[in-house]
C-alpha atoms as a PDB file:
ATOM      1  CA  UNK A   1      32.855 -51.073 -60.187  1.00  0.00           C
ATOM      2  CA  UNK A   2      35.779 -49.077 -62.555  1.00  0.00           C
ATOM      3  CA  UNK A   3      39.000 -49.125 -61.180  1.00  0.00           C
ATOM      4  CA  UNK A   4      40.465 -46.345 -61.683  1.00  0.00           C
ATOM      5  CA  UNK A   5      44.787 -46.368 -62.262  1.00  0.00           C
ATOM      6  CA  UNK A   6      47.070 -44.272 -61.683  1.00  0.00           C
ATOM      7  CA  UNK A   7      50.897 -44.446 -62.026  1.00  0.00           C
ATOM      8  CA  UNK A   8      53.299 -42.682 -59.460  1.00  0.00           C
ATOM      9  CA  UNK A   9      56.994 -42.438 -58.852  1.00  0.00           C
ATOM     10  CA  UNK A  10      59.503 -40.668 -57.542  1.00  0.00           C
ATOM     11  CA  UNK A  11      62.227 -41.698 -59.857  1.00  0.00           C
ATOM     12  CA  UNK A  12      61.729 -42.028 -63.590  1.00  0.00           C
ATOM     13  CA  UNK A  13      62.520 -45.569 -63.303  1.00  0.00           C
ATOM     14  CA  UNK A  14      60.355 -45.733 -60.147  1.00  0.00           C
ATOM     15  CA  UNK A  15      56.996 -46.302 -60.844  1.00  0.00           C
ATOM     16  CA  UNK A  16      54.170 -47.830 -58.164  1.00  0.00           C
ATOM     17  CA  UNK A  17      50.507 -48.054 -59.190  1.00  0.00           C
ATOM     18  CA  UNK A  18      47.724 -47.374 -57.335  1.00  0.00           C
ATOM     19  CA  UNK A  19      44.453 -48.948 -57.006  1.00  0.00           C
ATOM     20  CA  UNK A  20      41.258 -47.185 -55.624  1.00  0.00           C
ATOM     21  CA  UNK A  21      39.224 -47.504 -53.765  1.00  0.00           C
ATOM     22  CA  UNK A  22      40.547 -50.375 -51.713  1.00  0.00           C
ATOM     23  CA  UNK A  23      41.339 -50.524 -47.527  1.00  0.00           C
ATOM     24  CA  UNK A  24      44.450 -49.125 -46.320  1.00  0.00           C
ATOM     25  CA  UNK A  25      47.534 -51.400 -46.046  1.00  0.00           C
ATOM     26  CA  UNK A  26      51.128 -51.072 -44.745  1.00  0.00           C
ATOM     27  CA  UNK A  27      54.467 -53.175 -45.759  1.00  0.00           C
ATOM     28  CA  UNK A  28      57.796 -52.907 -46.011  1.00  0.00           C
ATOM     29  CA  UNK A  29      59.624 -53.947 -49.256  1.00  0.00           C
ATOM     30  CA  UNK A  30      63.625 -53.514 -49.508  1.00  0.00           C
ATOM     31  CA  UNK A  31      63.865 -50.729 -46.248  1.00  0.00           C
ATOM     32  CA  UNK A  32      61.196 -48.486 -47.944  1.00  0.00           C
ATOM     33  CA  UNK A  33      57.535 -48.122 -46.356  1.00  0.00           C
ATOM     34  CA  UNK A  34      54.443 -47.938 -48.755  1.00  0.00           C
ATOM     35  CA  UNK A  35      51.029 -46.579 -47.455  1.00  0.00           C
ATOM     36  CA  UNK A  36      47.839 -47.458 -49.669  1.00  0.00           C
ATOM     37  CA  UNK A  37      44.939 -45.946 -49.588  1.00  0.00           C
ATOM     38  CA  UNK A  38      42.519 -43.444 -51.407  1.00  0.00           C
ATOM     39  CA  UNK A  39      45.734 -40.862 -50.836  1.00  0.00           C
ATOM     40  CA  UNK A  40      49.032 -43.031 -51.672  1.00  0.00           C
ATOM     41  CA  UNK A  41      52.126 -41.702 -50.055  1.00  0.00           C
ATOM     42  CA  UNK A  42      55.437 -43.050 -50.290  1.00  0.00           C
ATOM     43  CA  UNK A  43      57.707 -42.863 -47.263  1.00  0.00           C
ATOM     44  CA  UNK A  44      62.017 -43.784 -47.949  1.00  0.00           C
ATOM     45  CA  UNK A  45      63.679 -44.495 -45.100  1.00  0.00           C
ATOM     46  CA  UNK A  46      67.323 -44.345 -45.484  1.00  0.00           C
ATOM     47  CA  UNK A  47      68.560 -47.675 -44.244  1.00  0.00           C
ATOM     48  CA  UNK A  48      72.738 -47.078 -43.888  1.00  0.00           C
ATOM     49  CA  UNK A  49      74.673 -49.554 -42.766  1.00  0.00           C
ATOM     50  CA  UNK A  50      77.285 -48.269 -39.651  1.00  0.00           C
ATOM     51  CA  UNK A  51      80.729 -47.412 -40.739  1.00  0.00           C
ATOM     52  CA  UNK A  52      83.059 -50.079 -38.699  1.00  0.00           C
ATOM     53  CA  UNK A  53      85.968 -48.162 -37.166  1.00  0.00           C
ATOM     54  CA  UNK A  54      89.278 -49.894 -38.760  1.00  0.00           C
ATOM     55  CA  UNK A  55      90.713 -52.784 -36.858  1.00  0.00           C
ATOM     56  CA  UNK A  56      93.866 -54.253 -36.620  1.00  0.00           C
ATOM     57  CA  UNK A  57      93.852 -58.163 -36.799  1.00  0.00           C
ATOM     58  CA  UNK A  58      97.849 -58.307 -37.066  1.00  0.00           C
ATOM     59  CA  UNK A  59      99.808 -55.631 -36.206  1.00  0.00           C
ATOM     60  CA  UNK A  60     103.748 -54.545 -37.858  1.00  0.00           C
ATOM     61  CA  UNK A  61     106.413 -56.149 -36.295  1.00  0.00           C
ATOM     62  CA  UNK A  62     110.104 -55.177 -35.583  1.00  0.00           C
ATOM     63  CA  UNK A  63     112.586 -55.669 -38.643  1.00  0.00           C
ATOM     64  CA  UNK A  64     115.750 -56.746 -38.364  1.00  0.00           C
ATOM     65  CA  UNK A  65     117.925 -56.628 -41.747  1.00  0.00           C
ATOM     66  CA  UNK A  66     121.113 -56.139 -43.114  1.00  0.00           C
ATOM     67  CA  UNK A  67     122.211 -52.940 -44.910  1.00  0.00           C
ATOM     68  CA  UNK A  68     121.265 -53.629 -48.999  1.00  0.00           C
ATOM     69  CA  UNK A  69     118.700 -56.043 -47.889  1.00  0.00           C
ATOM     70  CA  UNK A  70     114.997 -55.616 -48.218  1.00  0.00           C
ATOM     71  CA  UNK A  71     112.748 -54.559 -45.438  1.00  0.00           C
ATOM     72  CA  UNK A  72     109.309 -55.218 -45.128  1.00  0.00           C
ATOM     73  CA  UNK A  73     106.237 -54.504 -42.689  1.00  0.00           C
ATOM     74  CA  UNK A  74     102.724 -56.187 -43.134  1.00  0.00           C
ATOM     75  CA  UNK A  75      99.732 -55.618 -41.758  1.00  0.00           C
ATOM     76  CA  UNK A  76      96.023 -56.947 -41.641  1.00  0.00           C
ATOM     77  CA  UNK A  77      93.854 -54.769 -41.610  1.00  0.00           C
ATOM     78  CA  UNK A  78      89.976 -54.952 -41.193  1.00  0.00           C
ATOM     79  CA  UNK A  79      86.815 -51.989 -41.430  1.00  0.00           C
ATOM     80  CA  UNK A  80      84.429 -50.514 -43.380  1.00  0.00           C
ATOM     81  CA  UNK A  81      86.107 -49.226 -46.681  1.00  0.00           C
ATOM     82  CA  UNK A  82      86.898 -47.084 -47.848  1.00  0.00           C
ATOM     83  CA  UNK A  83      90.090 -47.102 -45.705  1.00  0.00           C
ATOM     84  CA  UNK A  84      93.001 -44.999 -45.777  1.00  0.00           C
ATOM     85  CA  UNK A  85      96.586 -45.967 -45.406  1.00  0.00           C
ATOM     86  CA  UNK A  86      99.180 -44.206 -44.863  1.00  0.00           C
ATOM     87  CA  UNK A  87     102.966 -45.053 -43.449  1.00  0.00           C
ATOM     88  CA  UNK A  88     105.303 -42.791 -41.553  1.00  0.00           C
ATOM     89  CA  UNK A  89     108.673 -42.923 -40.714  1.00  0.00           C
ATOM     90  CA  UNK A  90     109.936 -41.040 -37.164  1.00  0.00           C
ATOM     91  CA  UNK A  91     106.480 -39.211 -37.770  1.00  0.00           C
ATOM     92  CA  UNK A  92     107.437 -38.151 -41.492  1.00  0.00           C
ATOM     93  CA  UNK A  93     104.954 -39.356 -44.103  1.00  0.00           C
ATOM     94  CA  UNK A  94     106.481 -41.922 -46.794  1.00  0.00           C
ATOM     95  CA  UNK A  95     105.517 -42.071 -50.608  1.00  0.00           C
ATOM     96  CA  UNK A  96     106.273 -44.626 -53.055  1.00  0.00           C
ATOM     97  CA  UNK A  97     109.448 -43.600 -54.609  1.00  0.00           C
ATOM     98  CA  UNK A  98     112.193 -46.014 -56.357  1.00  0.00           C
ATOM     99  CA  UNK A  99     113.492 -47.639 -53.245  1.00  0.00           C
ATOM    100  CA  UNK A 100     110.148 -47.496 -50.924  1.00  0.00           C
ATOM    101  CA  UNK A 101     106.999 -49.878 -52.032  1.00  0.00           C
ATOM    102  CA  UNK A 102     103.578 -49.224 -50.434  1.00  0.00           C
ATOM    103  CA  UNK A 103     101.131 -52.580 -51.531  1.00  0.00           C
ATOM    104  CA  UNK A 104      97.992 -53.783 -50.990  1.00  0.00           C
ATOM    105  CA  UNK A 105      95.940 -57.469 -51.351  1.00  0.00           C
ATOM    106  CA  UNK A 106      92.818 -57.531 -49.871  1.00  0.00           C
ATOM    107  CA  UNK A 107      93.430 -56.695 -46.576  1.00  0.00           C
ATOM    108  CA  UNK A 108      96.617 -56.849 -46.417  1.00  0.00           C
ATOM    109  CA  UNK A 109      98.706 -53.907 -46.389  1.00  0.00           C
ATOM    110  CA  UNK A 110     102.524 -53.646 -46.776  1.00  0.00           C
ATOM    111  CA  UNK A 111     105.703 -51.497 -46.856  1.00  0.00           C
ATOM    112  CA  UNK A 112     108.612 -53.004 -48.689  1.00  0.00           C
ATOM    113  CA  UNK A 113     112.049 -50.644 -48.412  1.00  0.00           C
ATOM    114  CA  UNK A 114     114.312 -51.922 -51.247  1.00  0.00           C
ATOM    115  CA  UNK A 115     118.327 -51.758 -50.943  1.00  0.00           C
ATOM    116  CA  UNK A 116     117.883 -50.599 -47.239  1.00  0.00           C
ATOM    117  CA  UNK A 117     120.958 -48.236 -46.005  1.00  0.00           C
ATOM    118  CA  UNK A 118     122.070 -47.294 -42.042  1.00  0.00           C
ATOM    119  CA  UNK A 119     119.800 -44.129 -42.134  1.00  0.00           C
ATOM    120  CA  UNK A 120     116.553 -46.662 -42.962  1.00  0.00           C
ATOM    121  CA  UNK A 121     116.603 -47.611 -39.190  1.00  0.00           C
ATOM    122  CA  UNK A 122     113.816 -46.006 -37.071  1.00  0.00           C
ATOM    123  CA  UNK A 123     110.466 -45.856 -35.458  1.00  0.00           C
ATOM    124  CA  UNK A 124     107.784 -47.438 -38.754  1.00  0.00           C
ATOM    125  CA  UNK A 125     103.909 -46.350 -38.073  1.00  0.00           C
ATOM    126  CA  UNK A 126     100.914 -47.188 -40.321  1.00  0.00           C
ATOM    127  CA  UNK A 127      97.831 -45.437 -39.939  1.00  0.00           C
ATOM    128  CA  UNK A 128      94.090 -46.686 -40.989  1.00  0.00           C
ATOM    129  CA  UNK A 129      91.692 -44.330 -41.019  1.00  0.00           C
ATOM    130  CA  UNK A 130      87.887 -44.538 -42.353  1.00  0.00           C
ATOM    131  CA  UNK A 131      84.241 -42.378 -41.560  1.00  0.00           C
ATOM    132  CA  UNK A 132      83.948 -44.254 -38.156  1.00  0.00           C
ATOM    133  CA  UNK A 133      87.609 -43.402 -36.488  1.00  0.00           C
ATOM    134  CA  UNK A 134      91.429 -44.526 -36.909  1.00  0.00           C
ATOM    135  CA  UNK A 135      93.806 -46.999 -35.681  1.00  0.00           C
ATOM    136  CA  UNK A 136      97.575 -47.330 -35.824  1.00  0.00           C
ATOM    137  CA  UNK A 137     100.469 -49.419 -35.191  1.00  0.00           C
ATOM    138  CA  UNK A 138     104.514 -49.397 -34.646  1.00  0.00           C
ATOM    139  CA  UNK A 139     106.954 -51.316 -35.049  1.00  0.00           C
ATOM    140  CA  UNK A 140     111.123 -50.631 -35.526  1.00  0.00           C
ATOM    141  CA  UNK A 141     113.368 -51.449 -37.741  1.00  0.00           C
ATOM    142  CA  UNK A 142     116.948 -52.368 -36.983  1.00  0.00           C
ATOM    143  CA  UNK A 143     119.817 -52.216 -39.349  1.00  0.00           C
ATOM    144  CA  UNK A 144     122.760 -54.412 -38.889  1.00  0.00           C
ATOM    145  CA  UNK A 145     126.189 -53.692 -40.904  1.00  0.00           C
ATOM    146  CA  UNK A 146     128.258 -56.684 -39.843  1.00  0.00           C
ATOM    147  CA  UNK A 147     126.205 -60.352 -39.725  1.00  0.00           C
ATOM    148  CA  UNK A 148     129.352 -61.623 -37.677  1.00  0.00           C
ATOM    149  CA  UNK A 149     127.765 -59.080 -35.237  1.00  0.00           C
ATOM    150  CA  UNK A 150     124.410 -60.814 -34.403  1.00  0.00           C
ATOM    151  CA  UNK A 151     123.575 -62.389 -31.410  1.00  0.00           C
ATOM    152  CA  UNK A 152     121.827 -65.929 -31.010  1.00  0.00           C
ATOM    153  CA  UNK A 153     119.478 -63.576 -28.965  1.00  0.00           C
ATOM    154  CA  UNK A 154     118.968 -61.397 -32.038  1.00  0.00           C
ATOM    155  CA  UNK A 155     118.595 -64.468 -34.397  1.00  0.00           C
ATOM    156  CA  UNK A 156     115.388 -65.228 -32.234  1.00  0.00           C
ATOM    157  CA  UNK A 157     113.869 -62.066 -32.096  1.00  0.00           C
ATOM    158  CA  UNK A 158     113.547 -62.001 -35.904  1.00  0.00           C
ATOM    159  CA  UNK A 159     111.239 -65.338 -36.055  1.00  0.00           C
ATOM    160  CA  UNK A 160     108.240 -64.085 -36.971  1.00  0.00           C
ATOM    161  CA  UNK A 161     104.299 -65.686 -35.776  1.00  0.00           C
ATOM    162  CA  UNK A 162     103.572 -65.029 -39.355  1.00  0.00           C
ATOM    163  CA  UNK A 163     106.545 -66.884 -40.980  1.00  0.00           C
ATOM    164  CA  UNK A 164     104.999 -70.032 -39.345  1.00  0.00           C
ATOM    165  CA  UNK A 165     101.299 -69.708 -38.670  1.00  0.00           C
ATOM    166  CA  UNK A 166      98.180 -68.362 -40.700  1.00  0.00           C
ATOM    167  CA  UNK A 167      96.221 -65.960 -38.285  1.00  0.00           C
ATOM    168  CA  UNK A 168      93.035 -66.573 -37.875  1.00  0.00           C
ATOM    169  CA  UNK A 169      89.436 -65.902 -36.133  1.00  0.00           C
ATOM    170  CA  UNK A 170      89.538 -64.323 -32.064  1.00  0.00           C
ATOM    171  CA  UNK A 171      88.183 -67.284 -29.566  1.00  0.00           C
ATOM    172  CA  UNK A 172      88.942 -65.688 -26.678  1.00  0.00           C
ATOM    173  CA  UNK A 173      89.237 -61.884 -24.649  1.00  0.00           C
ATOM    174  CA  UNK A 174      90.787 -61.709 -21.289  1.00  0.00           C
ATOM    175  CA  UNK A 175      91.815 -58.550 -19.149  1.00  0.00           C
ATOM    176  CA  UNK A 176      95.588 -58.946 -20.443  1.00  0.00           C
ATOM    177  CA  UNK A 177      95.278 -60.061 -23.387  1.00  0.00           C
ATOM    178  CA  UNK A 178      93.452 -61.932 -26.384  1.00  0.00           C
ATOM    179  CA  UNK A 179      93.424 -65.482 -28.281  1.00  0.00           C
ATOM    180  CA  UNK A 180      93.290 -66.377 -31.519  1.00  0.00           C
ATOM    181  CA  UNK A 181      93.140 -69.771 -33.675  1.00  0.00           C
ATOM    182  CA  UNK A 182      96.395 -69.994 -35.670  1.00  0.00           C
ATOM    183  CA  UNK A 183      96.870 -73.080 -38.240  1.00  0.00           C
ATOM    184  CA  UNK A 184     100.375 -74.093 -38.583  1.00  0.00           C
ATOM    185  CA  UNK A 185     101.818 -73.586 -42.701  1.00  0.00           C
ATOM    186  CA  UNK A 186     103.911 -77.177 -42.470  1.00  0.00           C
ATOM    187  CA  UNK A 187     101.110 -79.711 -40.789  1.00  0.00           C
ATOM    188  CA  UNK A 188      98.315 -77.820 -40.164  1.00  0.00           C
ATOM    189  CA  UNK A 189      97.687 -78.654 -36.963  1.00  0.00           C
ATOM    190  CA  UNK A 190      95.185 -75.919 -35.208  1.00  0.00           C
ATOM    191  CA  UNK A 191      96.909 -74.121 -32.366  1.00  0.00           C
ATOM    192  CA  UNK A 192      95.905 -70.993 -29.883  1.00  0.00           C
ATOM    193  CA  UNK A 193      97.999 -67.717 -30.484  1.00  0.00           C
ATOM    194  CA  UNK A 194      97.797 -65.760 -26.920  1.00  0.00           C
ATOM    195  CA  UNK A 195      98.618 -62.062 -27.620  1.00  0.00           C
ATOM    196  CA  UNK A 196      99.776 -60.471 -24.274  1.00  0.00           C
ATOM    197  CA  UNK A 197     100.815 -56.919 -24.462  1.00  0.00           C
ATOM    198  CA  UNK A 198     104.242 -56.286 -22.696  1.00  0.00           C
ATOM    199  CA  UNK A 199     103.365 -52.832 -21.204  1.00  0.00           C
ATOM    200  CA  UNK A 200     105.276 -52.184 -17.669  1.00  0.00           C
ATOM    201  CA  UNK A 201     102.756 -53.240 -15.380  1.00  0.00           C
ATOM    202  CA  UNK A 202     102.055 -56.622 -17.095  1.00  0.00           C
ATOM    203  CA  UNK A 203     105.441 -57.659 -18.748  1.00  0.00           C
ATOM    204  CA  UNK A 204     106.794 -59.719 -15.589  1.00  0.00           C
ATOM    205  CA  UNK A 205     103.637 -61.472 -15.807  1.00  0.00           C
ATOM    206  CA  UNK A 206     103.817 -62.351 -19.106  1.00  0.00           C
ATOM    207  CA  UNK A 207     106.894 -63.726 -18.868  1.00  0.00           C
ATOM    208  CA  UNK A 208     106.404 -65.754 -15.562  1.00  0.00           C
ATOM    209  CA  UNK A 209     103.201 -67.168 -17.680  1.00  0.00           C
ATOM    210  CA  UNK A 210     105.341 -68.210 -20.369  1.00  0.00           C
ATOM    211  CA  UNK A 211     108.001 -69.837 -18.111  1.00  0.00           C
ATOM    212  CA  UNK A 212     105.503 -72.060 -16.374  1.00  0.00           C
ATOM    213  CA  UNK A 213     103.998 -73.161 -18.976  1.00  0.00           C
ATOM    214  CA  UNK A 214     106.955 -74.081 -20.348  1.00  0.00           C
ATOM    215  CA  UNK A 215     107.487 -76.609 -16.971  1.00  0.00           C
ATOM    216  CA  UNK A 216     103.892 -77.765 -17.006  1.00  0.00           C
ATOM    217  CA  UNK A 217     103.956 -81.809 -19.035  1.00  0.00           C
ATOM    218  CA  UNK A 218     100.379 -83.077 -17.926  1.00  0.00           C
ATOM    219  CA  UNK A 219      97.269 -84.217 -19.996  1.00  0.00           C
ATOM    220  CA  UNK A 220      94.509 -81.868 -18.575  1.00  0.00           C
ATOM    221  CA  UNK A 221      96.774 -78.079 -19.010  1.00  0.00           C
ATOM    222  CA  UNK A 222      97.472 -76.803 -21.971  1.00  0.00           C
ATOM    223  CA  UNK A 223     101.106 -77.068 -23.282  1.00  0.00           C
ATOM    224  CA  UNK A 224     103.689 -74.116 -24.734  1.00  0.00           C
ATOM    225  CA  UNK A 225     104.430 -75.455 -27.924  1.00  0.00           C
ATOM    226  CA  UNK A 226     106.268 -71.927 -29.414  1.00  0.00           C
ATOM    227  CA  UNK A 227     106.212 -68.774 -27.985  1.00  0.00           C
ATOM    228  CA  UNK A 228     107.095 -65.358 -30.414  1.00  0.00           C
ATOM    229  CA  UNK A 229     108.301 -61.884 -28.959  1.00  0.00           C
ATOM    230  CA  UNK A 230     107.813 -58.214 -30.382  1.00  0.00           C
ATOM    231  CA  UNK A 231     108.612 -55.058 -29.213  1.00  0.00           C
ATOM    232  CA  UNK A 232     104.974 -55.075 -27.461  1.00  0.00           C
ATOM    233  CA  UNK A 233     103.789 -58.323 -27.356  1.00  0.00           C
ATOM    234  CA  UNK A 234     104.286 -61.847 -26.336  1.00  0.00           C
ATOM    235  CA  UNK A 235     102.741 -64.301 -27.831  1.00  0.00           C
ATOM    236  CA  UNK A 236     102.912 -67.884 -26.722  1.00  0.00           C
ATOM    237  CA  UNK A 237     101.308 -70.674 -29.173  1.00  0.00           C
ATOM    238  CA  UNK A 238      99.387 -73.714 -27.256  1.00  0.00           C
ATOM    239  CA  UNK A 239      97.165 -76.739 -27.368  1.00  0.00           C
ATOM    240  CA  UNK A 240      93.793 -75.661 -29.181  1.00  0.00           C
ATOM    241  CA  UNK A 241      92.223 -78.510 -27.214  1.00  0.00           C
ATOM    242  CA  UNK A 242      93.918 -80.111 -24.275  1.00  0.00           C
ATOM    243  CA  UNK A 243      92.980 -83.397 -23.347  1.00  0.00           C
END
């Protein structure tokens, strides 16, 4: 018997052949459905991936600098791109201008203020924004005129989880707070980063947490080996894998 060919498409570079007469038949090939049969139709379903809301994996942190130094917030930022940054200061919107630097390397987005002055100190926010929602952050930033003025107090505010860990992967969720595996930049030992969020009803807790675990010396706990403070968090570094 003839077989009889016929060529159709819905694109010009599109083409499907048909075959007849044969049975009917149904697969899928690359999310679109083909029907065979005496009548061929073609069926495209539209196979869109969801649009991941932004997410911040680390967050700005309070600056503390010296007037003429520079300042600088960073911030990791993950989600579905494209994203949209944008940085405010006291709720006013920055641009890049000879003094104020607004970067970006992979996911890692920055602010750098250049020659910093008195009126530089304030409330920082950055803002991520994408199709599936949005997601900010604060942090302040603290100008000091006279260094004979700090504090040892102040001194160990401005030590920064970042300055001495790489952030990496969550391993853990808890109702006040979250863990994740941090390598240390000089040995790189593997450690646990616990965020805990110092709101009011939580921050005496936090710090009672960190204070006995700073006590506790025994094989089978964990043990406080650094512990980092923002304006909002607490984060106390431990074991990866006590013994």
């Amino acid at each position: 018997m003839a077989i009889a060919e016929e060529k159709l498409g819905m694109e010009a570079s599109d083409w499907y052949l048909r075959r007849a007469p044969a049975p009917a038949h149904i697969w899928d090939v690359h999310s679109q459905v083909y029907i065979q049969s005496t009548e061929t139709t073609c069926v495209h379903f539209k196979d869109d991936k969801a649009t991941t809301p932004p997410y911040m994996q680390v967050t700005i942190e309070d600056v503390h600098t010296q007037c003429g130094d520079a300042a600088r917030f960073d911030a990791m930022i993950e989600g579905t791109p494209p994203l949209t940054i944008a940085w405010y200061k006291n709720n006013i919107l920055l641009n890049e201008s000879e003094r104020i630097q607004i970067m970006k390397e992979e996911r890692k987005y920055s602010l750098i203020l250049q020659d910093t002055k008195p009126d530089d100190g304030g409330i920082y926010t950055c803002v991520a924004k994408n199709m599936g929602g949005e997601v900010s952050c604060k942090a302040e930033l603290v100008m000091h005129e006279d260094t004979k003025e700090h504090t040892e107090e102040t001194l160990q505010k401005r030590r920064k989880l970042k300055s001495f860990f790489e952030v990496k992967e969550e391993i853990g969720r808890g109702c006040f707070g979250f863990v994740k595996r941090v390598v240390h930049k000089g040995n790189g030992a593997n450690c646990a980063a616990k965020f805990i969020p110092l709101r009011s009803k939580t921050r005496q807790q936090a710090y009672r947490e960190k204070d006995l675990l700073s006590e506790i010396s025994h094989s089978k706990v964990t043990c406080l080996l650094d512990a980092f403070e923002t304006r909002k968090t607490l984060i106390l570094i431990l074991d990866m894998y006590p013994l």
